[in-house]
N, C-alpha and C. Protein backbone atom coordinates (compact mmCIF):
# COMPACT_ATOMS: atom_id res chain seq x y z
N UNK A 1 -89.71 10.88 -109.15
CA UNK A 1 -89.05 12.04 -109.70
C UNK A 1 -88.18 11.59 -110.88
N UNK A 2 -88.73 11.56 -111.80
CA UNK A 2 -87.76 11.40 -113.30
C UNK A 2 -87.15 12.61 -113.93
N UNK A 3 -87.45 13.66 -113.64
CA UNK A 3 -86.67 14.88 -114.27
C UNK A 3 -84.70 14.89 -113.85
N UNK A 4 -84.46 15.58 -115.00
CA UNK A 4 -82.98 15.29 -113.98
C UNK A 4 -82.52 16.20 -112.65
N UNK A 5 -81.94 15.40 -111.80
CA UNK A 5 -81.98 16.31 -110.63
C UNK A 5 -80.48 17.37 -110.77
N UNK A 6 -80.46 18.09 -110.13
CA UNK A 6 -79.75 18.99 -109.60
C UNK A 6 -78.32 18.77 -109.18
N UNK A 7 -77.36 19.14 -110.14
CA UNK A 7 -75.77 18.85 -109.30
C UNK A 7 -75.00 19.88 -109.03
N UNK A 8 -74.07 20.09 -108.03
CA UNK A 8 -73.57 21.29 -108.19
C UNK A 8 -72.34 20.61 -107.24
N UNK A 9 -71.00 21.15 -107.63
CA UNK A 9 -70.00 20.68 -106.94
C UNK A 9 -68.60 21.87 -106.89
N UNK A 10 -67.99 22.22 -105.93
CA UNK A 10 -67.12 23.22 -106.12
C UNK A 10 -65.82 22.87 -104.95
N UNK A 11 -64.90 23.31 -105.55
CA UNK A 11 -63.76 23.22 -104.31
C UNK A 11 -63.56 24.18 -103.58
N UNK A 12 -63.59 24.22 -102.06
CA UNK A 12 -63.16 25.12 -101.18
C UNK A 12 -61.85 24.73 -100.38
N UNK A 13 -60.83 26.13 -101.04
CA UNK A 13 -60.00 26.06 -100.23
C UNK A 13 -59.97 26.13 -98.84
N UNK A 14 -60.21 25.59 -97.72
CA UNK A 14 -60.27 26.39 -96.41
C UNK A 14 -60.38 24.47 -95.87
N UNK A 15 -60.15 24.81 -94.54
CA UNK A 15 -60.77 23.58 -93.50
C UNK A 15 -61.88 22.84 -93.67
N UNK A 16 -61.82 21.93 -93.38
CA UNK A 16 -62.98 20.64 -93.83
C UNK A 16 -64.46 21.14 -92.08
N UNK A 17 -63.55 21.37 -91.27
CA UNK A 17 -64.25 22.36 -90.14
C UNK A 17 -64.97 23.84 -90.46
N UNK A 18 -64.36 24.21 -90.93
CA UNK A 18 -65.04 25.68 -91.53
C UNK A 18 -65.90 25.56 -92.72
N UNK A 19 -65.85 24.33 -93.54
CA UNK A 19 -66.83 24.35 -94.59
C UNK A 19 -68.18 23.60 -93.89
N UNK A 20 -68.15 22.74 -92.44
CA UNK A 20 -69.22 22.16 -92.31
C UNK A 20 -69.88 23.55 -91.16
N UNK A 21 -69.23 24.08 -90.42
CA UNK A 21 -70.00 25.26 -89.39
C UNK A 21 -70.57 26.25 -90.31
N UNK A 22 -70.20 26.90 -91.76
CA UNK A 22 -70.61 27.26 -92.64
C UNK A 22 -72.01 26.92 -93.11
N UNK A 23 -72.24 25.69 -93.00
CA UNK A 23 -72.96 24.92 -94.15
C UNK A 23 -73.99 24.76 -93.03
N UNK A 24 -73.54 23.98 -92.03
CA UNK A 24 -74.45 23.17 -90.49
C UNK A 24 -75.10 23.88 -89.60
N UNK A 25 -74.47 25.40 -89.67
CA UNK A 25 -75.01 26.24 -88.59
C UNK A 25 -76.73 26.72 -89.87
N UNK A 26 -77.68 26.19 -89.11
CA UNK A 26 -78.79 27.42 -89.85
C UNK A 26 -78.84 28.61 -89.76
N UNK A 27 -78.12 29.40 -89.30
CA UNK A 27 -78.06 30.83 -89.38
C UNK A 27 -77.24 31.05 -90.32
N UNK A 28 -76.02 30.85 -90.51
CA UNK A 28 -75.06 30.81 -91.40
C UNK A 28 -75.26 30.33 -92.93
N UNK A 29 -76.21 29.51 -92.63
CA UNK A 29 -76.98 28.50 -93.96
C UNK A 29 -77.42 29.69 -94.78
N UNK A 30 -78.22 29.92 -93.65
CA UNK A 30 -79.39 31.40 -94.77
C UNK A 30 -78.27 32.56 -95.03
N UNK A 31 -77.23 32.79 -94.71
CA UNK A 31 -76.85 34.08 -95.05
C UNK A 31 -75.92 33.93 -96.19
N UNK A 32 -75.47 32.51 -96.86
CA UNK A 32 -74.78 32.27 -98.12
C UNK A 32 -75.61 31.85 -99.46
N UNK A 33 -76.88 31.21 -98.68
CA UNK A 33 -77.59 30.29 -99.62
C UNK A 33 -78.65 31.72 -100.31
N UNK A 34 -78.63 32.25 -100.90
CA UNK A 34 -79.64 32.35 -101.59
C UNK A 34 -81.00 31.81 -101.96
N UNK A 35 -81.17 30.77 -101.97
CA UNK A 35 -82.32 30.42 -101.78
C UNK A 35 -83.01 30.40 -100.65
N UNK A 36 -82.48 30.87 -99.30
CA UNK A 36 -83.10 30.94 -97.90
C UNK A 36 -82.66 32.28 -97.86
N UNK A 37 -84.47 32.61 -96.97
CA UNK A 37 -83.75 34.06 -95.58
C UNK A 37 -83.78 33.34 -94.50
N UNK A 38 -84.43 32.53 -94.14
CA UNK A 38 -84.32 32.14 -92.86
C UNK A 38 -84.30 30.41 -92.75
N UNK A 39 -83.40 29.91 -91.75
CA UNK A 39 -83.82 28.48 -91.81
C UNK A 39 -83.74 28.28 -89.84
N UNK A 40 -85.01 27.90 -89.99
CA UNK A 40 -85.25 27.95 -88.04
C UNK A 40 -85.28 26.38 -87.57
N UNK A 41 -84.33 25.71 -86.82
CA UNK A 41 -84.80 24.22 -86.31
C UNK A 41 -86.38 24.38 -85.16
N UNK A 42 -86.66 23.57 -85.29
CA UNK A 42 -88.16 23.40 -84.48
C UNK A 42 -88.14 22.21 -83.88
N UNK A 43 -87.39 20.86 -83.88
CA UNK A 43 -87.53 19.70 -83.17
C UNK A 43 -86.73 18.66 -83.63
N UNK A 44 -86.08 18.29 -82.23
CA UNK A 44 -84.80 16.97 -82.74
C UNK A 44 -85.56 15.83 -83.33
N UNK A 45 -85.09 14.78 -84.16
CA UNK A 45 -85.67 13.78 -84.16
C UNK A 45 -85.17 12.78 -83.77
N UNK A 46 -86.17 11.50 -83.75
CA UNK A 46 -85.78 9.88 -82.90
C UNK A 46 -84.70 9.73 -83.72
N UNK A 47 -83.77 9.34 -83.04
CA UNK A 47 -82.28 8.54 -83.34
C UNK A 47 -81.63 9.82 -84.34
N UNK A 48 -81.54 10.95 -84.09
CA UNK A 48 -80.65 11.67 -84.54
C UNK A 48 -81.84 12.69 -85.75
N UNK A 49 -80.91 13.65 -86.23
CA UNK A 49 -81.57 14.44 -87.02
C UNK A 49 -82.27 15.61 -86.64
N UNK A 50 -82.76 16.37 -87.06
CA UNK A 50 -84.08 17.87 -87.05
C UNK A 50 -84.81 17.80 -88.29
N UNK A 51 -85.87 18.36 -87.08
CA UNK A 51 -86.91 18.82 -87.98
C UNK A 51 -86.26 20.35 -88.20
N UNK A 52 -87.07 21.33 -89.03
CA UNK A 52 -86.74 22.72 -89.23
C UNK A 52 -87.95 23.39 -90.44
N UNK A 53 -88.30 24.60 -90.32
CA UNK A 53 -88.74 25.25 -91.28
C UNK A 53 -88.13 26.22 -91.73
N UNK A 54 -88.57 26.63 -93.31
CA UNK A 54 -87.61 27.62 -94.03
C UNK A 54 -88.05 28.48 -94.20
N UNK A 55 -87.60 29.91 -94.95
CA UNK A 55 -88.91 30.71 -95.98
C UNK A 55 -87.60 31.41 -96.77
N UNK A 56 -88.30 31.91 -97.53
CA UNK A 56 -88.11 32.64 -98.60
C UNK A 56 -88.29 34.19 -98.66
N UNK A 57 -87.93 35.28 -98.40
CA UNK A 57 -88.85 36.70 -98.65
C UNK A 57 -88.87 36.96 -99.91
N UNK A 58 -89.94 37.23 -100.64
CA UNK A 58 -90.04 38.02 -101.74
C UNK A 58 -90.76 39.51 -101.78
N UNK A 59 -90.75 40.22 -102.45
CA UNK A 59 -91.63 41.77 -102.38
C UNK A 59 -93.17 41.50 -101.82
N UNK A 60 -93.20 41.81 -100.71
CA UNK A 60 -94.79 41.47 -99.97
C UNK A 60 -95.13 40.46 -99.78
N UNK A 61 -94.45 39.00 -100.13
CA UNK A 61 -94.73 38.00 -99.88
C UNK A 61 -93.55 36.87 -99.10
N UNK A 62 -94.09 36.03 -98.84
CA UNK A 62 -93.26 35.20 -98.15
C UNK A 62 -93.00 33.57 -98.50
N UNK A 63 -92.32 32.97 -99.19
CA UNK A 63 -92.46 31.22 -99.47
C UNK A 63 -92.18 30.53 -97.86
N UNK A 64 -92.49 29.33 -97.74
CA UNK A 64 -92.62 28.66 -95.91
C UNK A 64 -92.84 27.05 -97.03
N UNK A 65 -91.78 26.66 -96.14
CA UNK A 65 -91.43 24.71 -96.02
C UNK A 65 -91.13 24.39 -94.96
N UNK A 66 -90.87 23.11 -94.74
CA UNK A 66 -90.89 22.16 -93.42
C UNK A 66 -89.42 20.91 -94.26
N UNK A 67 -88.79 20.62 -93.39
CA UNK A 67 -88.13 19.95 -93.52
C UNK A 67 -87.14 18.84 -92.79
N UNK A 68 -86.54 17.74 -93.00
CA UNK A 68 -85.93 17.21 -91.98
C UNK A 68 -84.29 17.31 -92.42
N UNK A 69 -83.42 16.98 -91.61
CA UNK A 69 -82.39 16.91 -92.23
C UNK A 69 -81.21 15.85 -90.79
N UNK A 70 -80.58 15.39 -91.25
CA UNK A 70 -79.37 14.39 -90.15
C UNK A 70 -78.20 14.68 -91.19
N UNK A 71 -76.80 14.84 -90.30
CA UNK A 71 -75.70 14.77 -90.86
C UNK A 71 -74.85 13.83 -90.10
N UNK A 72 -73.45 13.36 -90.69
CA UNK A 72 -72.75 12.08 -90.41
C UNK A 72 -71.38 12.82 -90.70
N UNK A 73 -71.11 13.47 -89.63
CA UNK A 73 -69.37 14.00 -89.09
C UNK A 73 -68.23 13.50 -89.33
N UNK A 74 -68.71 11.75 -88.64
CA UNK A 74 -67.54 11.24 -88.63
C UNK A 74 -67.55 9.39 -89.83
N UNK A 75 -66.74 9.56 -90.93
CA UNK A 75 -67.25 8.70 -91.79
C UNK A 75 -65.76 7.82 -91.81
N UNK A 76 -65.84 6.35 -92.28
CA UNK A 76 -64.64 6.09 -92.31
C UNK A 76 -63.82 5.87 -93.41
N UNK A 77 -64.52 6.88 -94.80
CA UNK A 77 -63.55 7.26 -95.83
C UNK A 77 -63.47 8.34 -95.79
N UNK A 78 -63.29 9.39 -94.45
CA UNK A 78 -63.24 10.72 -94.21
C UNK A 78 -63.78 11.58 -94.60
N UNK A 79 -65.18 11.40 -95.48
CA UNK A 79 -66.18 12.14 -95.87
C UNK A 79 -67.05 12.81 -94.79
N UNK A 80 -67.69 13.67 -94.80
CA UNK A 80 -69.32 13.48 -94.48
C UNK A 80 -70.21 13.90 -94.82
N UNK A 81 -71.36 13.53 -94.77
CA UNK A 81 -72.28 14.18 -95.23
C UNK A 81 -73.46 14.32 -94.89
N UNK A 82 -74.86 15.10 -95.45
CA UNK A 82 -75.56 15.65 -94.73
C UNK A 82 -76.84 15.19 -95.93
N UNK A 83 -78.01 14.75 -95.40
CA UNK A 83 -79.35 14.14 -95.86
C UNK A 83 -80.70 15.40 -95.56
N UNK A 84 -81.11 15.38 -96.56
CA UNK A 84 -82.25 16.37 -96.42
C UNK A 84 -83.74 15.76 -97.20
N UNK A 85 -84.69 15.96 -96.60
CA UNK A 85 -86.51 16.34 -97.05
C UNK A 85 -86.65 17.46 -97.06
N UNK A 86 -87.95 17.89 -97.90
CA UNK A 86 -88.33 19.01 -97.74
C UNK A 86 -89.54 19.10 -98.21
N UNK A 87 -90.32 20.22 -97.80
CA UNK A 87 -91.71 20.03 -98.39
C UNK A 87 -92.22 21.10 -97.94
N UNK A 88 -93.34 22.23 -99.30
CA UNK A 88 -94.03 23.36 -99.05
C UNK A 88 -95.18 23.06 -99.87
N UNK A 89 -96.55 23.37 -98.98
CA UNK A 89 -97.78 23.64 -99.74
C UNK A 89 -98.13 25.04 -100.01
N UNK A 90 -97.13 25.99 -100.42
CA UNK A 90 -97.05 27.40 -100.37
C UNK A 90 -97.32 27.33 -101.80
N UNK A 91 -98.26 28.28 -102.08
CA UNK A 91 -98.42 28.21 -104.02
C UNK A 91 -97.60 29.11 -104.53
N UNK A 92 -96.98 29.74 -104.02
CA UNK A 92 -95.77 30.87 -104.39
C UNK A 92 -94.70 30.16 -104.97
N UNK A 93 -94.36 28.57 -103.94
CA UNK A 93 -93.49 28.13 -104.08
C UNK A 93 -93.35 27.06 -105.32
N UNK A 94 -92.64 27.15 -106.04
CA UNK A 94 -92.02 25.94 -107.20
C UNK A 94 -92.08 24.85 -106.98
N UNK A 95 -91.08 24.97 -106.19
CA UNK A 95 -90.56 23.30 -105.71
C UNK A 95 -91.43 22.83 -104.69
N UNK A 96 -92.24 21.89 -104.33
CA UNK A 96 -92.89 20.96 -103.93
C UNK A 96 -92.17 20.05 -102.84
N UNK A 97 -92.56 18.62 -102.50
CA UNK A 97 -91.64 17.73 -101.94
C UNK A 97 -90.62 17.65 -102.42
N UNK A 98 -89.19 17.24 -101.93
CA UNK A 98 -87.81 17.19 -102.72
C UNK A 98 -87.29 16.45 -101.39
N UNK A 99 -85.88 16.26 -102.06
CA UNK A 99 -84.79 15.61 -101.17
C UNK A 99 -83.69 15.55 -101.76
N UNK A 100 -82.74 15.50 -100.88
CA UNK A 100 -81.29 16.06 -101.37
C UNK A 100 -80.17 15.74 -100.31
N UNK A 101 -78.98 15.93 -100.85
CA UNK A 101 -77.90 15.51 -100.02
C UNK A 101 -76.75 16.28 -100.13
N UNK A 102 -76.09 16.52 -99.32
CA UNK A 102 -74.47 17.20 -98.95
C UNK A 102 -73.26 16.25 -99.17
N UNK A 103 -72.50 16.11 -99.83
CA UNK A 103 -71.20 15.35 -99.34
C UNK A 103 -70.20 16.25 -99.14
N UNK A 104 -69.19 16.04 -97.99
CA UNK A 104 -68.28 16.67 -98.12
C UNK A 104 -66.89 15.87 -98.03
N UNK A 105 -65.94 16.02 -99.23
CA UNK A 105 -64.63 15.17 -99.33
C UNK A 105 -63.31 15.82 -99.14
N UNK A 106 -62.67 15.81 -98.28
CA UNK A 106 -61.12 16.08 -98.08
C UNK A 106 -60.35 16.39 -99.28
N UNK A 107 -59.45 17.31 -99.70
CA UNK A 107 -58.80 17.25 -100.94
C UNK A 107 -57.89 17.79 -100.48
N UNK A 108 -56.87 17.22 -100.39
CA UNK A 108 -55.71 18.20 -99.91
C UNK A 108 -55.94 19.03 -98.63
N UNK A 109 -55.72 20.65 -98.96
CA UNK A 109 -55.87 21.57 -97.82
C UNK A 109 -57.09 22.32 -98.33
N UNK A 110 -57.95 21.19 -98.51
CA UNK A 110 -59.30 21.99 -98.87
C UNK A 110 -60.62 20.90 -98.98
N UNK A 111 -61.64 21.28 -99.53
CA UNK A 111 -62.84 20.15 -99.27
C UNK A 111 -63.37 20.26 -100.69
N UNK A 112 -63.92 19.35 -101.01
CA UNK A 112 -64.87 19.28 -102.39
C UNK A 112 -66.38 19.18 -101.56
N UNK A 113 -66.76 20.81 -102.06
CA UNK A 113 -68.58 20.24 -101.58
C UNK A 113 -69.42 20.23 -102.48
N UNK A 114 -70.03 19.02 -102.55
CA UNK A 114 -71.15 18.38 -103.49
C UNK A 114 -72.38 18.78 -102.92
N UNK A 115 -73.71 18.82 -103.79
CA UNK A 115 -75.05 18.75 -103.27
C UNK A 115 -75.80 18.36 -104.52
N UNK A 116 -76.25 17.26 -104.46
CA UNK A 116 -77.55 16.29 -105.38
C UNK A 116 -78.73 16.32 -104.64
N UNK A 117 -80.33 17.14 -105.49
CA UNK A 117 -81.42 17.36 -105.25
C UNK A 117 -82.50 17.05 -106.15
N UNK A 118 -83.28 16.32 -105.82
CA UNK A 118 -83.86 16.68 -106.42
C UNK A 118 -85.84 17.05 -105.87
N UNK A 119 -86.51 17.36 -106.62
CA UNK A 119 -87.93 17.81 -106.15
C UNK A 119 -89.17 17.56 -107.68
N UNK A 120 -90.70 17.75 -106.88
CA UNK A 120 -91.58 17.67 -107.71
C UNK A 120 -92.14 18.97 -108.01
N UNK A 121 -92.00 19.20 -109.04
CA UNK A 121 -92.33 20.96 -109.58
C UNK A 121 -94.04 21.28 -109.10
N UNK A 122 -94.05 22.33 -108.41
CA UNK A 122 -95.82 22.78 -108.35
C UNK A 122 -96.45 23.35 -108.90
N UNK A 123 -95.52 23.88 -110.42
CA UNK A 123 -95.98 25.08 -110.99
C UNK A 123 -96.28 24.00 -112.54
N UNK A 124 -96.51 22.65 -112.54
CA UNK A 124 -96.04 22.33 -113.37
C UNK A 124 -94.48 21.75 -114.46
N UNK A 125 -95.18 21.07 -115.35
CA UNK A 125 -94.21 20.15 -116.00
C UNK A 125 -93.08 20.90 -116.99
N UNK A 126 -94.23 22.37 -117.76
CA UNK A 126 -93.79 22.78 -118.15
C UNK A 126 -92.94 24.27 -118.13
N UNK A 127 -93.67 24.60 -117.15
CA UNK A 127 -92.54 25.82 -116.11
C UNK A 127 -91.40 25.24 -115.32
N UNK A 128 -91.28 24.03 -115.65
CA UNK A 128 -90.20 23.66 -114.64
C UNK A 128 -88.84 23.85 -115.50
N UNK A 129 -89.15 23.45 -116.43
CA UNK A 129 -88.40 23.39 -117.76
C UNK A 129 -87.60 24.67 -117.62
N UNK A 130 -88.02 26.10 -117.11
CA UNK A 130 -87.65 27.07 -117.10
C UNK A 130 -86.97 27.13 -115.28
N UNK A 131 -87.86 26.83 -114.68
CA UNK A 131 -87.66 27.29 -113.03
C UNK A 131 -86.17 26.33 -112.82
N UNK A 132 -86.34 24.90 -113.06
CA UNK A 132 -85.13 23.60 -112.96
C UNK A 132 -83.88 24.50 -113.08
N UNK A 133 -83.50 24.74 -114.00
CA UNK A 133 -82.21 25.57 -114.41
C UNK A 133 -82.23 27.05 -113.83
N UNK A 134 -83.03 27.98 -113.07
CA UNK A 134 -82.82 28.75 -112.47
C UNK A 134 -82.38 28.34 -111.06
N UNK A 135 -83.14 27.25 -110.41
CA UNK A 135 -82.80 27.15 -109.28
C UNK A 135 -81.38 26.31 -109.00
N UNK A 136 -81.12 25.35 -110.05
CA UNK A 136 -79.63 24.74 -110.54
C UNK A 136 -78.48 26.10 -109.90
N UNK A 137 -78.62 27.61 -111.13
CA UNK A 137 -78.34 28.35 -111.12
C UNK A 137 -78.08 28.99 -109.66
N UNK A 138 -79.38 29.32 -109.10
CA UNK A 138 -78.98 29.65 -107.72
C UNK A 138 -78.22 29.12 -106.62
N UNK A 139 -78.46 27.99 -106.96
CA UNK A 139 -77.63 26.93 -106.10
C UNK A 139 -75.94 26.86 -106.28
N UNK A 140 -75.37 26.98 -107.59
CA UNK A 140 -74.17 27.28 -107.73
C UNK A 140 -73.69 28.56 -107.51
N UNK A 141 -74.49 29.69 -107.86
CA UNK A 141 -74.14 31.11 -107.51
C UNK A 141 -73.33 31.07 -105.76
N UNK A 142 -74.57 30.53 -105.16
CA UNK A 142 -74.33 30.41 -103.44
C UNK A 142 -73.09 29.41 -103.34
N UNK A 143 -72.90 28.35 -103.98
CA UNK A 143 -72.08 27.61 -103.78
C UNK A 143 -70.97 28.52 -103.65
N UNK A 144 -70.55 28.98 -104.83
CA UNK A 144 -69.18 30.11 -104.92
C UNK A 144 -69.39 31.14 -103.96
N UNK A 145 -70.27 31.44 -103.33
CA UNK A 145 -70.28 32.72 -102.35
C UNK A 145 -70.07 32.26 -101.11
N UNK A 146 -70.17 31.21 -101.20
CA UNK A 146 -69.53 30.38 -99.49
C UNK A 146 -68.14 29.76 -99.75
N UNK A 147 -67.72 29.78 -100.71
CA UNK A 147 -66.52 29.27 -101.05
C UNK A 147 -65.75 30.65 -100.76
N UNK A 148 -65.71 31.68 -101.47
CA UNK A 148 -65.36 33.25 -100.78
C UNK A 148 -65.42 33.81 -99.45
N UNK A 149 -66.59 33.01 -98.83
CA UNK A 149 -66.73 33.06 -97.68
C UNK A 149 -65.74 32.46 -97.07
N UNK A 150 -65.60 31.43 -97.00
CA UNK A 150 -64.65 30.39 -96.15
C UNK A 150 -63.23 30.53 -96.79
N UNK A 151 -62.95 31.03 -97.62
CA UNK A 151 -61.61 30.93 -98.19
C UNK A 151 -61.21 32.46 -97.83
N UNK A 152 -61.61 33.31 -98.02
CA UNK A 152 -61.41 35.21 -97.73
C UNK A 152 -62.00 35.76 -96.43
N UNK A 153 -62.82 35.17 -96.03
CA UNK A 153 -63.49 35.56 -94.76
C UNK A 153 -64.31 36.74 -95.38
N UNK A 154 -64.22 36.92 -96.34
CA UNK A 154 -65.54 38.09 -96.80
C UNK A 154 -66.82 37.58 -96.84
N UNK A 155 -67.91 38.62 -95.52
CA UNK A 155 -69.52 38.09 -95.44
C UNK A 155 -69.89 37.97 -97.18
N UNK A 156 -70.69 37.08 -97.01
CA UNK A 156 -71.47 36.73 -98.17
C UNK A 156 -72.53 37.85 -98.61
N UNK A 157 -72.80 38.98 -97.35
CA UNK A 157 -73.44 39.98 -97.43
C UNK A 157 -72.60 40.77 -98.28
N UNK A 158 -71.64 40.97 -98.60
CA UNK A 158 -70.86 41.71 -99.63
C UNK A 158 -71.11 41.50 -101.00
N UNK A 159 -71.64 40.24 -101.17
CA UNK A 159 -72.36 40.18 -102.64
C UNK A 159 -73.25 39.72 -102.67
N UNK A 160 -74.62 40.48 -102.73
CA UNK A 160 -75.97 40.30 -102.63
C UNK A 160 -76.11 39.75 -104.42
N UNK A 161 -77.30 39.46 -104.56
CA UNK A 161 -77.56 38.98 -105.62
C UNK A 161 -77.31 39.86 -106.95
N UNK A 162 -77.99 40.81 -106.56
CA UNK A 162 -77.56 42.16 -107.77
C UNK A 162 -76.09 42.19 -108.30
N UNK A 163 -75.04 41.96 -107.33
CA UNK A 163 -73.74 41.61 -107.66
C UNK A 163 -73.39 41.26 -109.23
N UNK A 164 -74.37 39.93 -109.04
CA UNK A 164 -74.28 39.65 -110.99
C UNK A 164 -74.10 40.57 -111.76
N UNK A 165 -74.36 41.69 -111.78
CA UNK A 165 -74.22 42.44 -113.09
C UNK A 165 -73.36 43.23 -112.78
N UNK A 166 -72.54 42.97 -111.78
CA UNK A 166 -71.06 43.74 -111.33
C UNK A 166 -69.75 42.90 -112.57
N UNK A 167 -69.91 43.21 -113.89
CA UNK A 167 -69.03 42.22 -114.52
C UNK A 167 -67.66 42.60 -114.40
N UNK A 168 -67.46 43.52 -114.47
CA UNK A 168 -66.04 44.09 -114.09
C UNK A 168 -65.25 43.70 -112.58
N UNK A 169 -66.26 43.40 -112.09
CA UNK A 169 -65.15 42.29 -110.73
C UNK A 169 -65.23 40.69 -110.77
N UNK A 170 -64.22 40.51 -111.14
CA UNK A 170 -63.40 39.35 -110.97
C UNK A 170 -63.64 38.63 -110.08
N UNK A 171 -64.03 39.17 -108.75
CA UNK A 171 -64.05 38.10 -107.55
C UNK A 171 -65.33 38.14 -107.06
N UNK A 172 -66.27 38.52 -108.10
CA UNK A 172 -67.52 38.12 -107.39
C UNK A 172 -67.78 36.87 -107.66
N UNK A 173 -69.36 36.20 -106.86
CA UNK A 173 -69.78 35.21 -106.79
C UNK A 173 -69.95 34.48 -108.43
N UNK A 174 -69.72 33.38 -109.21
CA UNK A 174 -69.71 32.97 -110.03
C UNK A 174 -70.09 31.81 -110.34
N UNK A 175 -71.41 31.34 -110.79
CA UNK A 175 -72.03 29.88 -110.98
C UNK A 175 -71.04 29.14 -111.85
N UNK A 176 -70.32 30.05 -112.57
CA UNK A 176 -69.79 29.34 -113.76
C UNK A 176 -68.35 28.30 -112.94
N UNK A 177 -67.91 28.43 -112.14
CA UNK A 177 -67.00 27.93 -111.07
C UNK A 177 -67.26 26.37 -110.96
N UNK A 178 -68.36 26.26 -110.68
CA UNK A 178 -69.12 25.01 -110.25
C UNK A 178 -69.24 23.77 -110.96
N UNK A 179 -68.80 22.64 -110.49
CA UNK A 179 -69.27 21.79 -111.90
C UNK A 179 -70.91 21.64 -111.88
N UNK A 180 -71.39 21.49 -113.02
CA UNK A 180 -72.57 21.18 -112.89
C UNK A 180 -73.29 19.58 -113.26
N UNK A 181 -72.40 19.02 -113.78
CA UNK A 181 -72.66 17.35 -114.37
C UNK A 181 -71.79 16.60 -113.38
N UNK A 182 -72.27 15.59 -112.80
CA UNK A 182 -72.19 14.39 -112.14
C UNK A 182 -70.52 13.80 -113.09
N UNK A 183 -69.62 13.02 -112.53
CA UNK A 183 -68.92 11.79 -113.35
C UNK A 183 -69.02 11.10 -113.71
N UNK A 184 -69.82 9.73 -114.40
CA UNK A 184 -69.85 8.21 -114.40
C UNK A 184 -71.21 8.13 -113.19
N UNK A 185 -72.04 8.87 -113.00
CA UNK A 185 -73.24 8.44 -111.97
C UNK A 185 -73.94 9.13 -111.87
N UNK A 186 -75.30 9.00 -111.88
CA UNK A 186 -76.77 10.15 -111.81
C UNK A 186 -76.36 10.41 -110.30
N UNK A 187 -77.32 11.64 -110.44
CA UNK A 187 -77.08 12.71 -109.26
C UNK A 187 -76.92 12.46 -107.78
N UNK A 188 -78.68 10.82 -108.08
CA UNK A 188 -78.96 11.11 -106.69
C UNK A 188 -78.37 9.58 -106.22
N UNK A 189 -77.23 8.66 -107.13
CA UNK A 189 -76.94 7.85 -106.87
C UNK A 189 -75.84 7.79 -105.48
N UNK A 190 -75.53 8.94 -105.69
CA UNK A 190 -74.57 9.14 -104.42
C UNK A 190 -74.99 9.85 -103.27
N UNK A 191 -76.36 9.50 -103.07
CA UNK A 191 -76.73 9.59 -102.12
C UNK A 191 -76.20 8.89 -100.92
N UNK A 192 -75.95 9.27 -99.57
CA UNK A 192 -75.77 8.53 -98.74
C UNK A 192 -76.98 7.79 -97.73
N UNK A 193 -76.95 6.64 -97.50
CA UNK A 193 -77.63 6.01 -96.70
C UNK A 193 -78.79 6.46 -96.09
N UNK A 194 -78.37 7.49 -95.51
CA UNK A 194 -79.39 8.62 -94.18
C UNK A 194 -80.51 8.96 -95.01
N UNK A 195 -79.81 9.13 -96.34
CA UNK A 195 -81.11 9.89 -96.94
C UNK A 195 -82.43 8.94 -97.25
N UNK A 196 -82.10 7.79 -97.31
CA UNK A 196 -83.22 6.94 -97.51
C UNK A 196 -84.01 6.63 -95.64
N UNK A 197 -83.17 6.86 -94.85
CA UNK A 197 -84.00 6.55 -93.85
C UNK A 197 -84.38 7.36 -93.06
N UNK A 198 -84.18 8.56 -93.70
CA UNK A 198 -84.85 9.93 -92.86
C UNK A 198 -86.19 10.18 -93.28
N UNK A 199 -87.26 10.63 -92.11
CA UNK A 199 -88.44 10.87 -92.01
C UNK A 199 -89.02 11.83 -92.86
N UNK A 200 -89.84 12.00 -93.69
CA UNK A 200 -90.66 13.30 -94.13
C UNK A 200 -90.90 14.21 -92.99
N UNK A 201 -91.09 15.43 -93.92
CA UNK A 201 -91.21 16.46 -92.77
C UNK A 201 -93.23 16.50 -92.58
């Protein structure tokens, strides 16, 4: 994967506990993330981790992946974070094999949550060019809508996607919030450990 991958980073005010039951629960997953309707576990794996499948709804159709994922609670620079695969032979779907990671860092009375991804485009080299930065996009949109979430206790169902063109409110969901460039290090350099030794799905 040489394209550049995917960064997205935002601060949530709220508990370092409430940003991971947020994030960890798959039910909860799909109802901030925009890019999921559904994310279902299907099978633990050897020495820690799940398997799980995803989908997507679109108008009459449906996107479907397979994926693994392990997270690490308890770290001893008080981080943690969470390792992901993924993979769809759905032709609907864009993104292809990928992999990606969660960090989550303490800041005060709040958490910094990171996520570095990246994937192999299915639609091509040169639709990606276009799709890359939409799905960047989606990914920060959700970021800020779980940050509202966990900081206001307002469902994420309160701002459905259409929201965007609500410009006159102030407190809707906002990609622009998000950092989107890495510091001093490519995306997927801060990967943690897990992610290299977790299984394909």
């Amino acid at each position: 994967m040489t394209r550049r991958a995917i960064y997205v980073s935002i601060r949530i005010a709220a508990p370092m506990e409430r940003v991971w039951q947020l994030t960890q629960d798959p039910a909860l997953h799909a109802r901030w993330d925009v890019r999921f309707s559904g994310i279902t576990p299907t099978a633990p794996l050897v020495g820690g981790g799940t398997r799980f499948v995803y989908e997507r709804q679109l108008p009459g159709r449906t996107i479907t992946g397979t994926g693994t994922t392990i997270g690490e609670r308890e770290r001893p620079d008080g981080t943690r974070t969470s390792a992901l695969r993924f993979d769809s032979d759905s032709r609907l779907s864009p993104l292809g094999s990928g992999q990606g990671y969660w960090r989550y860092r303490p800041d005060g009375d709040g958490v910094v949550f990171t996520t570095g991804y990246d994937y192999s485009p299915q639609w091509g080299r040169a639709l990606d060019l276009i799709v890359r930065p939409l799905i960047g996009w989606a990914t920060a949109w959700s970021f800020d809508r779980l940050r509202i979430w966990a900081e206001t206790g307002t469902p994420p169902e309160r701002w459905p996607l259409r929201s965007v063109l609500r410009l006159r409110r102030a407190e809707r969901p906002r990609a622009a919030r998000c950092e989107r460039r890495p510091r001093g290090r490519r995306v997927m350099e801060d990967a943690p450990a897990t992610l290299h030794e977790l299984v394909h799905p």
